[in-house]
N, C-alpha and C. Protein backbone atom coordinates (compact mmCIF):
# COMPACT_ATOMS: atom_id res chain seq x y z
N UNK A 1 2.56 13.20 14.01
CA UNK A 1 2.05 13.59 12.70
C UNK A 1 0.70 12.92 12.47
N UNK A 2 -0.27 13.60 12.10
CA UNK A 2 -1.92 13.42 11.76
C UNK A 2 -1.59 13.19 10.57
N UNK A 3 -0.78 12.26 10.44
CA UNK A 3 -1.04 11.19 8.92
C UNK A 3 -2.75 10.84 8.26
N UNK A 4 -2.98 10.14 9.45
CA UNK A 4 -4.37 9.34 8.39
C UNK A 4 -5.57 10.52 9.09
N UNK A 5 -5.19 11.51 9.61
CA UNK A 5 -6.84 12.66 9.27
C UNK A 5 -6.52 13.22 8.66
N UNK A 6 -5.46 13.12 7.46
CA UNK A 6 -5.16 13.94 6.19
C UNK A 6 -5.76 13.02 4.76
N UNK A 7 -5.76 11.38 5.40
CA UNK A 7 -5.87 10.65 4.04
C UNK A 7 -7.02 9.67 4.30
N UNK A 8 -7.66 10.00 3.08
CA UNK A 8 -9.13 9.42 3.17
C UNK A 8 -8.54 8.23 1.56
N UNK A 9 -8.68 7.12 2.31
CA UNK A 9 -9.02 5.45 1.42
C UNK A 9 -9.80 5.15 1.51
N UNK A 10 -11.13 5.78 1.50
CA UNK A 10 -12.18 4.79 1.27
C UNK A 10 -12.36 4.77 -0.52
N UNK A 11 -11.53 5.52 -1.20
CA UNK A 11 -11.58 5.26 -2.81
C UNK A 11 -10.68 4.36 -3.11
N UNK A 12 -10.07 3.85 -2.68
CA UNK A 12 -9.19 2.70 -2.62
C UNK A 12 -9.51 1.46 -2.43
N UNK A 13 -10.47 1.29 -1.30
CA UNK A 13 -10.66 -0.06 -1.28
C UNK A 13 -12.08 -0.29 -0.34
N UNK A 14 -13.00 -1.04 -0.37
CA UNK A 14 -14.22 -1.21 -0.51
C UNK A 14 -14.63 -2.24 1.30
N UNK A 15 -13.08 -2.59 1.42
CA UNK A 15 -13.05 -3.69 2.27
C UNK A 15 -12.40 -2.55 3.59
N UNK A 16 -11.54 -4.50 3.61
CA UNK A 16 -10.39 -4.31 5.00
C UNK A 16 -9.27 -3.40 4.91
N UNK A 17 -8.29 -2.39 5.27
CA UNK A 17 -7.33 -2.52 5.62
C UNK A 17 -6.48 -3.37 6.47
N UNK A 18 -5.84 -3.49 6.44
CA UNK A 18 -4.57 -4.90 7.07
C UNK A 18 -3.43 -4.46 7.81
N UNK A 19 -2.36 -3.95 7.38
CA UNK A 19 -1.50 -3.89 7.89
C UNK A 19 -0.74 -2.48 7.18
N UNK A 20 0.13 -1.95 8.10
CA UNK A 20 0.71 -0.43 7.53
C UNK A 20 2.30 -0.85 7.44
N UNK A 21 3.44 -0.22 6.70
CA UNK A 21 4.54 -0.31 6.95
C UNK A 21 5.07 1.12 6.67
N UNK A 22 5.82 1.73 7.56
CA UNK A 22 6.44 3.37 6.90
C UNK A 22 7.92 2.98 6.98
N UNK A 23 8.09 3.76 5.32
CA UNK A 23 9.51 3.55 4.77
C UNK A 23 10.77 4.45 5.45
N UNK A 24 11.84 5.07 5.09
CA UNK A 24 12.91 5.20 5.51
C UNK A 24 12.50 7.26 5.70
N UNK A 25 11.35 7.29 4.22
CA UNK A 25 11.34 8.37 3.90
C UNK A 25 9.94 9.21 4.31
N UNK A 26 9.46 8.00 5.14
CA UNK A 26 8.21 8.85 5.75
C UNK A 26 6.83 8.14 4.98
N UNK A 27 6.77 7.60 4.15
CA UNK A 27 5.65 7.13 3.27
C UNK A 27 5.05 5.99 4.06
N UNK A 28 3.85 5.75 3.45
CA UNK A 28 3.40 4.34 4.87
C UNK A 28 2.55 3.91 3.51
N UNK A 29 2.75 2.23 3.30
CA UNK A 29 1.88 1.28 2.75
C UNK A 29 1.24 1.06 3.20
N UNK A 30 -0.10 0.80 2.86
CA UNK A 30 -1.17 -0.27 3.29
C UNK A 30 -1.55 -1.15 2.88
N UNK A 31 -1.72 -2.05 2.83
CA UNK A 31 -2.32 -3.51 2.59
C UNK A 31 -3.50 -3.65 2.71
N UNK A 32 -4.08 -4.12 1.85
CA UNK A 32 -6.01 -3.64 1.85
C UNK A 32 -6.48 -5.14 1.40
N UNK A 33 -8.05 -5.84 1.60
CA UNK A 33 -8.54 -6.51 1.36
C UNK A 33 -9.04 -6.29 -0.35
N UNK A 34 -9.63 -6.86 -1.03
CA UNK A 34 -10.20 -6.49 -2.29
C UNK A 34 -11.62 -7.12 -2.30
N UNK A 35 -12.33 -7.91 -1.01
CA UNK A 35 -13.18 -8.86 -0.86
C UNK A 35 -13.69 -8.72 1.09
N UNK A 36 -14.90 -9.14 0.97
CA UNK A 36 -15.01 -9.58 2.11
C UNK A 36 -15.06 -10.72 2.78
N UNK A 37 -13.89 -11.31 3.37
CA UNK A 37 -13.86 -12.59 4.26
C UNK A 37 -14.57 -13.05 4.91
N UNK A 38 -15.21 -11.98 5.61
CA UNK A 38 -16.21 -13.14 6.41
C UNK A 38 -17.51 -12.58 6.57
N UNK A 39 -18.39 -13.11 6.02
CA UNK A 39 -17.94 -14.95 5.49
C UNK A 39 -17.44 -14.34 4.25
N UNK A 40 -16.09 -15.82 3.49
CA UNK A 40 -15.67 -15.38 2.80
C UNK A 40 -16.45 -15.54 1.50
N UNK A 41 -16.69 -14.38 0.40
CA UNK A 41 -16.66 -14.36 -0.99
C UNK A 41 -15.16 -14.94 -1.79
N UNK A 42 -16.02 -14.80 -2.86
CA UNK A 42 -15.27 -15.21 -4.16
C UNK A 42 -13.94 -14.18 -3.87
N UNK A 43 -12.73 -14.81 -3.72
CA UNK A 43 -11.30 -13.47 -3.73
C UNK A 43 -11.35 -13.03 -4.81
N UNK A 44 -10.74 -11.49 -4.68
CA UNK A 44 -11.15 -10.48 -5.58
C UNK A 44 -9.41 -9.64 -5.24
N UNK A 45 -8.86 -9.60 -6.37
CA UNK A 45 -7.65 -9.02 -5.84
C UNK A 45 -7.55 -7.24 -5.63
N UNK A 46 -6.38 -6.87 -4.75
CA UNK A 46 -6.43 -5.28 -4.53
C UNK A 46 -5.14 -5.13 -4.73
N UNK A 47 -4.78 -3.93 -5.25
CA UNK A 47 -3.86 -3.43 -4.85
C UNK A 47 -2.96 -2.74 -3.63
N UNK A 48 -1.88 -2.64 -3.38
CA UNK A 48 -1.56 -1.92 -2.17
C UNK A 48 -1.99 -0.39 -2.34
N UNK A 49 -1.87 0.10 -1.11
CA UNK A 49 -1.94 1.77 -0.91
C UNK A 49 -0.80 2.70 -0.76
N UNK A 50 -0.08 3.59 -1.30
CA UNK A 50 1.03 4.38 -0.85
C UNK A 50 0.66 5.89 -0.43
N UNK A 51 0.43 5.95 1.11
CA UNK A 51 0.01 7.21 1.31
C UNK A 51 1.04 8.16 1.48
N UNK A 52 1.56 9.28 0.85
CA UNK A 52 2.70 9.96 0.77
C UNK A 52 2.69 10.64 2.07
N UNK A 53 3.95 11.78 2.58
CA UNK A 53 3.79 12.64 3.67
C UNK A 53 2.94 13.58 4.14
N UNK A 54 2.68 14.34 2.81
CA UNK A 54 1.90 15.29 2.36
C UNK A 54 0.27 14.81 2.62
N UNK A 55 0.02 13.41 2.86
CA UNK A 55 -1.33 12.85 2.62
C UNK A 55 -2.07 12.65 1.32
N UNK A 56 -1.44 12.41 0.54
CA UNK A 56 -1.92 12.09 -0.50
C UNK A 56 -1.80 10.52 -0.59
N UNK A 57 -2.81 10.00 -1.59
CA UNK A 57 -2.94 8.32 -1.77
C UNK A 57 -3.19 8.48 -2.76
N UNK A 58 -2.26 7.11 -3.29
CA UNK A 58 -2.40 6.16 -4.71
C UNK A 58 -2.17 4.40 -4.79
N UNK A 59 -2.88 4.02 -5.80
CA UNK A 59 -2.33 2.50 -5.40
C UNK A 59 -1.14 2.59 -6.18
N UNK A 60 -0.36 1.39 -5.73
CA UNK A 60 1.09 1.24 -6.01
C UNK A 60 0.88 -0.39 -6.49
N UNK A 61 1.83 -0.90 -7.19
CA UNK A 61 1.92 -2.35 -7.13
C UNK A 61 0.97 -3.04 -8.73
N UNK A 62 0.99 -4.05 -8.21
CA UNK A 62 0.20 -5.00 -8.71
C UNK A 62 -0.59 -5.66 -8.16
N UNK A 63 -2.20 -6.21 -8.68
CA UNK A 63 -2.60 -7.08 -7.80
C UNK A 63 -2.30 -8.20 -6.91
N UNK A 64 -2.89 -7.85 -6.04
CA UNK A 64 -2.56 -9.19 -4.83
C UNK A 64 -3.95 -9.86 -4.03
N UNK A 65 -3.97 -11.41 -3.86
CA UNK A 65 -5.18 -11.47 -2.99
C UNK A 65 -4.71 -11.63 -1.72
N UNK A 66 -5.79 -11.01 -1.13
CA UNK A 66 -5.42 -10.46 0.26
C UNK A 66 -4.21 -10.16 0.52
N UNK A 67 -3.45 -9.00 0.38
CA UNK A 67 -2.26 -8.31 0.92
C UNK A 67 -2.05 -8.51 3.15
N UNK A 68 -0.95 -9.02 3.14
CA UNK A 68 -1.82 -8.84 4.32
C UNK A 68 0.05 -8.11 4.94
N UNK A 69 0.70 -8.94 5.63
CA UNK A 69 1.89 -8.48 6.60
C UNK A 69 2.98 -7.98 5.35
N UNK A 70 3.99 -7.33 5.43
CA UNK A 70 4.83 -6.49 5.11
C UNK A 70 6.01 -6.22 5.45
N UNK A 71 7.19 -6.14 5.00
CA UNK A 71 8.68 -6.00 5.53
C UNK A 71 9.16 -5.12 4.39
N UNK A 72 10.06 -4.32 4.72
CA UNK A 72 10.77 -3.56 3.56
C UNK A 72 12.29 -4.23 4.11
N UNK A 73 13.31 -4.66 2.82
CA UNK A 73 14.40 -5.22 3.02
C UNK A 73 15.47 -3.43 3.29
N UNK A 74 16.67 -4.65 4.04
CA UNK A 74 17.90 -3.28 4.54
C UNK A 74 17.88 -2.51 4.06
N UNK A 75 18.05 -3.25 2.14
CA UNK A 75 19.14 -2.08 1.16
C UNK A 75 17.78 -1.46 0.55
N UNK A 76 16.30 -1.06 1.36
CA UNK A 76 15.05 -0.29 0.84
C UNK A 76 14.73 -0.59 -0.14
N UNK A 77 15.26 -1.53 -0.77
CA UNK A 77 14.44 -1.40 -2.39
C UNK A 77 14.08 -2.75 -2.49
N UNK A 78 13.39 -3.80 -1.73
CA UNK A 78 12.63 -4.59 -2.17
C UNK A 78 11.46 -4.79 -1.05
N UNK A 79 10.40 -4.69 -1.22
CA UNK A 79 9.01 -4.47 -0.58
C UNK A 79 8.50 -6.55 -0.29
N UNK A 80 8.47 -7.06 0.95
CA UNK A 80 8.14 -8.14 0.91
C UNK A 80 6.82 -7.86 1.56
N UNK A 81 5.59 -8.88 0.97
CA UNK A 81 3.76 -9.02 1.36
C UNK A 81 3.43 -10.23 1.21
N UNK A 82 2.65 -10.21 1.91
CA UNK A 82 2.28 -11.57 2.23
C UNK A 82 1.09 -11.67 1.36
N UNK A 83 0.98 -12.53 0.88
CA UNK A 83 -0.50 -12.83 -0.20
C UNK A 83 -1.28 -13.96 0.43
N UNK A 84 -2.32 -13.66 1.62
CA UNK A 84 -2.51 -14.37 2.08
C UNK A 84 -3.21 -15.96 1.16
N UNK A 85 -4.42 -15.55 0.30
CA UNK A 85 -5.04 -16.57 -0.48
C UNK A 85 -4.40 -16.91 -1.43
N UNK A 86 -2.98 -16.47 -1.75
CA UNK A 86 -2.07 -17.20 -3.07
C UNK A 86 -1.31 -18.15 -2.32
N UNK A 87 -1.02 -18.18 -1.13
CA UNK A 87 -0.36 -18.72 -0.58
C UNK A 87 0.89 -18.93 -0.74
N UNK A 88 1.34 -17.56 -0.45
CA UNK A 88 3.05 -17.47 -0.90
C UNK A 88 3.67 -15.70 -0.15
N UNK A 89 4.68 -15.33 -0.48
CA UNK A 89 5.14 -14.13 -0.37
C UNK A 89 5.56 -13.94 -1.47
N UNK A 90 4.87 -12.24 -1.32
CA UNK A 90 5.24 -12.03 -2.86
C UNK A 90 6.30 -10.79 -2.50
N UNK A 91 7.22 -9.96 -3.71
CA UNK A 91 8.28 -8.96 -3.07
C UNK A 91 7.97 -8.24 -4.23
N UNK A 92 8.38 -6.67 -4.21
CA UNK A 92 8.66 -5.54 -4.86
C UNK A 92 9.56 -4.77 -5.36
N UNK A 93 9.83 -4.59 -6.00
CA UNK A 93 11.33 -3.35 -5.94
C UNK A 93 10.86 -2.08 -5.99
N UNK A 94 11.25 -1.05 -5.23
CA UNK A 94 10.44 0.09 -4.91
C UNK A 94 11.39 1.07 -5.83
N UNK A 95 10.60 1.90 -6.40
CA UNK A 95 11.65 2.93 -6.96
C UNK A 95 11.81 4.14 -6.02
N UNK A 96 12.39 5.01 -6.75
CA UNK A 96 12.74 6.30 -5.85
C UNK A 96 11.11 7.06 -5.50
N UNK A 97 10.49 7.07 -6.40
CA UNK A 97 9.19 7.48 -5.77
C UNK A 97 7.95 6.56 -5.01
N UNK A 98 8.86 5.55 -4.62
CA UNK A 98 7.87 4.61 -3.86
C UNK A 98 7.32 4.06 -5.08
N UNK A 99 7.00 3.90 -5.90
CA UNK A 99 5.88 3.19 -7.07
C UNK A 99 6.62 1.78 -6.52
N UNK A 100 5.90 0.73 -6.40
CA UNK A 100 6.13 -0.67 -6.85
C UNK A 100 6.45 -1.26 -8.35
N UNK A 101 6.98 -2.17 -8.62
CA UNK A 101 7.36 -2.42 -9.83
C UNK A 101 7.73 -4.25 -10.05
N UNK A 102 8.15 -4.93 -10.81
CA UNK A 102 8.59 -6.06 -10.70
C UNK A 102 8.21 -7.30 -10.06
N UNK A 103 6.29 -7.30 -9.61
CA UNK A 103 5.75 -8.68 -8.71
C UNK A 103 6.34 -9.63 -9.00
N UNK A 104 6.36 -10.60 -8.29
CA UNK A 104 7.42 -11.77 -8.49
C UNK A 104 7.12 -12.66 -6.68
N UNK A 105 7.27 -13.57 -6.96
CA UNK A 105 6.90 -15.06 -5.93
C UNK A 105 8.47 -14.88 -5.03
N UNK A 106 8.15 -14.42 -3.92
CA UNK A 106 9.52 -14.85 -3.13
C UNK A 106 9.40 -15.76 -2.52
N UNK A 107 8.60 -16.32 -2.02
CA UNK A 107 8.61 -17.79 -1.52
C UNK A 107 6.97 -18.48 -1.47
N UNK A 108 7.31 -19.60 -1.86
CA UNK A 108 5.88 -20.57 -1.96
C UNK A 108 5.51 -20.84 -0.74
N UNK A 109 3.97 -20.92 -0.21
CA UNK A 109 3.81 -21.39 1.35
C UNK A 109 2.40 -22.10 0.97
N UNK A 110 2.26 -23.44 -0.03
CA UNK A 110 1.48 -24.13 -0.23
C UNK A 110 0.77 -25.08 0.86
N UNK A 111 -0.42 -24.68 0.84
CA UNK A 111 -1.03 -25.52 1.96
C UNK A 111 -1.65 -24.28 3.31
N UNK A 112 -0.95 -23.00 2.90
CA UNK A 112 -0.45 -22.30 4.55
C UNK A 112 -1.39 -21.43 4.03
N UNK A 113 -1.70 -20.45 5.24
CA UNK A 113 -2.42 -18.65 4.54
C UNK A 113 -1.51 -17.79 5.31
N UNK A 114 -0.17 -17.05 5.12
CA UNK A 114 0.49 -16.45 5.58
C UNK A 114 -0.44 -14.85 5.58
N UNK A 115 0.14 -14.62 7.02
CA UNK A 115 -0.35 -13.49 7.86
C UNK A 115 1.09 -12.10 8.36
N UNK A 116 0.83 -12.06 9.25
CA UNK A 116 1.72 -10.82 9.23
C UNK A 116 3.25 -11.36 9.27
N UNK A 117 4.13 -10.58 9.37
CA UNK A 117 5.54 -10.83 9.00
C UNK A 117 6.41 -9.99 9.84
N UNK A 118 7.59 -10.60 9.92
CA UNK A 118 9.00 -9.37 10.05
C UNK A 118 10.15 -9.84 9.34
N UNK A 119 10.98 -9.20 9.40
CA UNK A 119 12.46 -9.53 8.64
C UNK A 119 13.31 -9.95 9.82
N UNK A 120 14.54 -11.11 10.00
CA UNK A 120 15.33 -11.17 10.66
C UNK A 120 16.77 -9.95 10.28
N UNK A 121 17.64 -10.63 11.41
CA UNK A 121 19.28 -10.04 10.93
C UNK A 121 19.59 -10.01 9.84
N UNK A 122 19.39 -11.56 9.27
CA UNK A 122 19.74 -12.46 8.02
C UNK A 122 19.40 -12.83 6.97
N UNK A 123 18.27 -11.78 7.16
CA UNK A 123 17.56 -11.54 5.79
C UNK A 123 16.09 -12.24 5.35
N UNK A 124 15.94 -13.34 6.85
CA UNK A 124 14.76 -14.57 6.35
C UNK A 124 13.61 -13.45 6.74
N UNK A 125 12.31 -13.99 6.63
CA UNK A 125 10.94 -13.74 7.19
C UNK A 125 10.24 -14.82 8.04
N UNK A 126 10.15 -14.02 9.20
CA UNK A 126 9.69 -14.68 10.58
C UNK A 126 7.92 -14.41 9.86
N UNK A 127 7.32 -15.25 9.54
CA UNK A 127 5.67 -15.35 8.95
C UNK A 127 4.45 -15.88 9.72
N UNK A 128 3.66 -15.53 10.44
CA UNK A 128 2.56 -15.88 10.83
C UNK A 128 1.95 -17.00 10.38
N UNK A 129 1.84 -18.18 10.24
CA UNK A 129 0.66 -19.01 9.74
C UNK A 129 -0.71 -19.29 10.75
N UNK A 130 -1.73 -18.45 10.78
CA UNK A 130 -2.97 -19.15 12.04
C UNK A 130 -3.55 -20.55 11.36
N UNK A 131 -3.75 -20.74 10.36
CA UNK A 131 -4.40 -22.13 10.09
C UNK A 131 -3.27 -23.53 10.62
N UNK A 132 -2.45 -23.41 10.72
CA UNK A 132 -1.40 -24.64 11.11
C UNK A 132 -0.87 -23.94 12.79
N UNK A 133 -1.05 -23.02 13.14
CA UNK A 133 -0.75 -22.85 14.23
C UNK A 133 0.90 -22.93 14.71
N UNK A 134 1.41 -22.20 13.43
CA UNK A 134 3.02 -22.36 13.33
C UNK A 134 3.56 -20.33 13.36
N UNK A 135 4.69 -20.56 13.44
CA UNK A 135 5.53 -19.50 13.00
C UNK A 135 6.96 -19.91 12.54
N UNK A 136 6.79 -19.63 10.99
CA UNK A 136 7.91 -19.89 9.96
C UNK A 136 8.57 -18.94 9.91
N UNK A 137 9.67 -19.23 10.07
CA UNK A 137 11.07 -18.71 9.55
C UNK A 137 11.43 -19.46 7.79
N UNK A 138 11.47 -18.54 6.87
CA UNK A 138 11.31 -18.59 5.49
C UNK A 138 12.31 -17.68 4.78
N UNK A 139 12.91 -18.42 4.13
CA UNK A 139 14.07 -17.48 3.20
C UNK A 139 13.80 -17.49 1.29
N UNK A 140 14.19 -16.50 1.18
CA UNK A 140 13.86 -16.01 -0.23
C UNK A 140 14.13 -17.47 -1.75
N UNK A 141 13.21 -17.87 -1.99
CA UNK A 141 13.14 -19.60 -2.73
C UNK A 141 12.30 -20.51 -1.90
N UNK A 142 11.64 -20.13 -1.03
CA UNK A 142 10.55 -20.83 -0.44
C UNK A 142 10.90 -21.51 0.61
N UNK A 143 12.37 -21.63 0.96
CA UNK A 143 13.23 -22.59 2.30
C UNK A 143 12.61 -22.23 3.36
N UNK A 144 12.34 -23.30 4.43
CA UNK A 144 11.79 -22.60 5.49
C UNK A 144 12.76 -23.84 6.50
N UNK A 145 13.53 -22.87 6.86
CA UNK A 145 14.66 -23.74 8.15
C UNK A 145 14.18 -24.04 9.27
N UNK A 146 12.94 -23.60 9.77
CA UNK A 146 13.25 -23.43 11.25
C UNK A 146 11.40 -23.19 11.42
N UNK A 147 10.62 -23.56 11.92
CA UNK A 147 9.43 -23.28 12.32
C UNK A 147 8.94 -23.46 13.99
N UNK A 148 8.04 -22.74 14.61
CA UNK A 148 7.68 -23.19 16.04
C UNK A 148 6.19 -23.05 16.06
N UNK A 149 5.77 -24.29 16.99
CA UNK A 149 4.92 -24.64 16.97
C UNK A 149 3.99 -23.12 18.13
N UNK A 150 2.96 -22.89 18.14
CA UNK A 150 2.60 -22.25 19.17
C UNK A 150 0.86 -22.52 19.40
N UNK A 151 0.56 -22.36 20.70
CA UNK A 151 -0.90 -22.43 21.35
C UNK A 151 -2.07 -22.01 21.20
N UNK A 152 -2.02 -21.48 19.44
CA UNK A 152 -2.94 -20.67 19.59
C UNK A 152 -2.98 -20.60 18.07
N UNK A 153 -3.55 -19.23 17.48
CA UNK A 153 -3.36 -19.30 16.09
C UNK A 153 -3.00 -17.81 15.91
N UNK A 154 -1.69 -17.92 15.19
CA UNK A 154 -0.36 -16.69 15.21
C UNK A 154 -1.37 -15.68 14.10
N UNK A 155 -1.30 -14.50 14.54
CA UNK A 155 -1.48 -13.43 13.55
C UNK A 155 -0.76 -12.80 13.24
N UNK A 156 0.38 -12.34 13.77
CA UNK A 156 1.63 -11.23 13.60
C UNK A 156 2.39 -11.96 14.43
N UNK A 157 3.69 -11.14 14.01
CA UNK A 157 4.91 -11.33 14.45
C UNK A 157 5.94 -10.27 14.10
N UNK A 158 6.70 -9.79 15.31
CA UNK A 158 7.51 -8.98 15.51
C UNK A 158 9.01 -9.19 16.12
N UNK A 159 10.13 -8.94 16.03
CA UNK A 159 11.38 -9.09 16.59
C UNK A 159 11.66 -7.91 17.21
N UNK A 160 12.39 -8.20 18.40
CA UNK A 160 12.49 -7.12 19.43
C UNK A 160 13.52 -5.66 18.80
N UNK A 161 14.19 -6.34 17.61
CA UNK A 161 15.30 -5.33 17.52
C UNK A 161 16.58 -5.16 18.23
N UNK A 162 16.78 -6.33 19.33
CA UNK A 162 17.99 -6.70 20.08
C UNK A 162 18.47 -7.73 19.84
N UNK A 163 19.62 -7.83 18.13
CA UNK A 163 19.77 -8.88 17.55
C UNK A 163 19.06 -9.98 17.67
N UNK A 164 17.44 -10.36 17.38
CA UNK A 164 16.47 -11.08 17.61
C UNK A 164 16.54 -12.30 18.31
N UNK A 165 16.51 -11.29 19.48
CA UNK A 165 16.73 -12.31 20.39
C UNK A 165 15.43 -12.87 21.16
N UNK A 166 14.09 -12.21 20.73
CA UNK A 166 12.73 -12.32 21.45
C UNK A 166 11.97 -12.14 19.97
N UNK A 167 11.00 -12.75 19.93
CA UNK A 167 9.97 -13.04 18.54
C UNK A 167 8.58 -13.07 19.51
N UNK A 168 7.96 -11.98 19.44
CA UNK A 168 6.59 -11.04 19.88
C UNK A 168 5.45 -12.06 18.99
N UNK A 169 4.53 -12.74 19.30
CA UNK A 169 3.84 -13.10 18.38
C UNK A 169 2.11 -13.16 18.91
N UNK A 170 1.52 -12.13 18.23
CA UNK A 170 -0.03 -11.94 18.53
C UNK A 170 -0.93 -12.74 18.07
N UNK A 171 -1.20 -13.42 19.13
CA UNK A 171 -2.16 -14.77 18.76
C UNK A 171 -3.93 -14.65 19.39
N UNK A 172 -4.52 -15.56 18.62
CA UNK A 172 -6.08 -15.75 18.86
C UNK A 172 -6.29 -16.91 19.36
N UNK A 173 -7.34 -17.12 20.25
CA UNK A 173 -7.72 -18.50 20.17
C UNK A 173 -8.82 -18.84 19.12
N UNK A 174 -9.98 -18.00 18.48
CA UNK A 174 -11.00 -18.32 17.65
C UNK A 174 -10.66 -17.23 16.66
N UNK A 175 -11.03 -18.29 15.35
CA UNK A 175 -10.65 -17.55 13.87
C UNK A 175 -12.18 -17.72 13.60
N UNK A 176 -12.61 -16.46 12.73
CA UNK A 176 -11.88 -15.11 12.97
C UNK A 176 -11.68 -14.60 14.57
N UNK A 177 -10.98 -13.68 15.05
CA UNK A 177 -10.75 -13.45 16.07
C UNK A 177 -12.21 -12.51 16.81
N UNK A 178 -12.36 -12.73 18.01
CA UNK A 178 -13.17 -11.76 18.76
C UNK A 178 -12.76 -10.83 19.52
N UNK A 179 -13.04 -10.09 20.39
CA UNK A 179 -12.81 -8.99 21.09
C UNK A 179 -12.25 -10.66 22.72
N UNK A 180 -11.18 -9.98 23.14
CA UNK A 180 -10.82 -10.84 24.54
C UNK A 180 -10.40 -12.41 23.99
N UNK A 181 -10.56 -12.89 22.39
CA UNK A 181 -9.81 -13.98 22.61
C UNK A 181 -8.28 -13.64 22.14
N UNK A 182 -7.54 -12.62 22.08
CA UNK A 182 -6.25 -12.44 21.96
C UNK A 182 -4.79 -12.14 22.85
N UNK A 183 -3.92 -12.67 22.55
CA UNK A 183 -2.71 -12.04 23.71
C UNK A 183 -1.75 -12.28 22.90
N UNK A 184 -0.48 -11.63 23.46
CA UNK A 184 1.00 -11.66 22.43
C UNK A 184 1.80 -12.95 23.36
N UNK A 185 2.11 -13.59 23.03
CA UNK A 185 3.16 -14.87 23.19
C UNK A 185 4.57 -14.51 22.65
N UNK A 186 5.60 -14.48 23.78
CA UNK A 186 6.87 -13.76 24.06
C UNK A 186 8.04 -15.32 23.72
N UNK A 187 8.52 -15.28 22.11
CA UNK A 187 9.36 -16.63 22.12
C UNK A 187 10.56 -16.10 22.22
N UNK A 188 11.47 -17.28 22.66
CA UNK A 188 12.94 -16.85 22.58
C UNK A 188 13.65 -17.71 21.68
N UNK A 189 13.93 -17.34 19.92
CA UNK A 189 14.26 -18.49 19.33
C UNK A 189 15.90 -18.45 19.36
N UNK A 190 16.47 -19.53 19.48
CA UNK A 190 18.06 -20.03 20.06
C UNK A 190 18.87 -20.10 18.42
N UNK A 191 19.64 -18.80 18.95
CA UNK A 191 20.38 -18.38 17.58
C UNK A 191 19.78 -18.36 16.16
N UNK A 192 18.43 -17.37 16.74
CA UNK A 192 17.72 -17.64 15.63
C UNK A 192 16.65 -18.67 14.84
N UNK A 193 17.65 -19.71 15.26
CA UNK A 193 16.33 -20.91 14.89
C UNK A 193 15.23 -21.10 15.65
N UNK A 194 14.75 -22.60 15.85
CA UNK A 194 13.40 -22.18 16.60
C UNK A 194 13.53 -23.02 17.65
N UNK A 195 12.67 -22.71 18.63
CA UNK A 195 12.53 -23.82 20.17
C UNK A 195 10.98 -23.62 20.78
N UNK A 196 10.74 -24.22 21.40
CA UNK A 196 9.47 -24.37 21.98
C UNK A 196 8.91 -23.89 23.00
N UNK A 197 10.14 -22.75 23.55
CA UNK A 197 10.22 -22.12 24.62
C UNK A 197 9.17 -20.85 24.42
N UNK A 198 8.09 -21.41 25.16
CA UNK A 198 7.03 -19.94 24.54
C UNK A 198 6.39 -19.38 26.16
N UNK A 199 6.51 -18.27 26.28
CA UNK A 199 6.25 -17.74 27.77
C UNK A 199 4.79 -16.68 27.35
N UNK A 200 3.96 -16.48 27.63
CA UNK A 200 2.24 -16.09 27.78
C UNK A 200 2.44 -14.99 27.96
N UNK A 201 2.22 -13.56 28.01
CA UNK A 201 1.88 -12.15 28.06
C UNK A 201 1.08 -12.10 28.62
N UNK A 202 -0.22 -12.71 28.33
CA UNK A 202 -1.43 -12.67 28.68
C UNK A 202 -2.45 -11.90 28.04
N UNK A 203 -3.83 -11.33 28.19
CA UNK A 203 -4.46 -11.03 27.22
C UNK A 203 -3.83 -9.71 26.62
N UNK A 204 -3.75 -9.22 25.61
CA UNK A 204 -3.36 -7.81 25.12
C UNK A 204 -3.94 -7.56 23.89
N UNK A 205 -3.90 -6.10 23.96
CA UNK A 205 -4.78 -5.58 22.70
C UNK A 205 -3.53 -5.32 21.96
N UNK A 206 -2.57 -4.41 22.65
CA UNK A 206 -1.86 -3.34 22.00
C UNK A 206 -0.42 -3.82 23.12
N UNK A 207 0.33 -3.17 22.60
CA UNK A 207 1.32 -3.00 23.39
C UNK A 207 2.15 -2.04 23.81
N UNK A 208 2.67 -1.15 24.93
CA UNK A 208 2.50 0.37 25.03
C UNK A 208 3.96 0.31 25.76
């Protein structure tokens, strides 16, 4: 499906796009900058994007600075984003027409700039931090059980989908990132929690 040569955002947002998530029902969020980072300006908040099937776009939500990674929970109706310059995750409750509704702090990450995300089995968020050079495992009240250290500085993070048993994590060596300083780092965290066991991919753009 020629989703995005149907939908033109450049009336939406002035900046970055970030990150996409498509729901149960075909709809895909985007996460947009409201500012330009680099170098960074004064933050300027944006809203998210909800591009429907049909190709149509609207913003959804409430402001956020820097929107960046994204998870939609099991039971579909709560939207988790990462706010990178608030330094926290923020969540949604989605209604039946996708609209966002209800902003609200799901977990504090003071000190951190959280980056992309996934959801575990169990409901936590596996979270990117590149400035500390971590990947948090974080549950809804700001708890964070379990963190691993890694070599680089984490941008995303993904779970394999085989009761998470492998945590995919796309890292940089120089922030902001360049063209060739990136590769995905393949962890295996032990029942979930975390270990130090981190095995190299090697350079990658994409993964196919």
């Amino acid at each position: 499906m020629a989703l995005y040569d149907l939908s033109d955002l450049s009336g939406f947002t002035e900046y970055y796009l970030e990150a996409l998530l498509i729901d149960s029902a075909g709809r895909t969020y985007i996460s947009c900058s409201g500012f330009d980072d680099q170098p960074i300006t004064t933050p300027q908040p944006a809203r998210l994007i909800l591009v429907e099937t049909n190709g149509t776009a609207r913003p959804v939500g409430s402001d956020l600075l820097f929107a960046n990674g994204m998870a939609i929970t099991p039971v579909r109706r709560t939207l988790i984003v990462a706010e990178t310059y608030s330094q926290r995750l923020s969540a949604f409750d989605i209604a039946d027409d996708g609209t966002l509704g209800r902003h609200r702090v799901w977990a504090r990450l003071t000190g951190l700039m959280p980056g992309g995300l996934c959801l575990d089995c169990e409901g936590a968020v596996w979270v990117a931090s590149p400035l500390s050079s971590q990947v948090l495992r974080v549950r809804e009240g700001s708890e964070i059980p379990d963190l691993i250290p890694v070599p680089a500085n984490p941008i995303a993070c993904v779970l394999d989908g085989n009761e998470d048993k492998t945590l995919f994590v796309t890292v940089t060596t120089i922030i902001p990132p360049r063209p060739g300083s990136g590769r995905i780092e393949a962890i295996i965290p032990e029942a979930i929690g975390a270990t130090d066991k981190v095995s190299p991919f090697g350079p990658a753009c994409c993964v196919r």
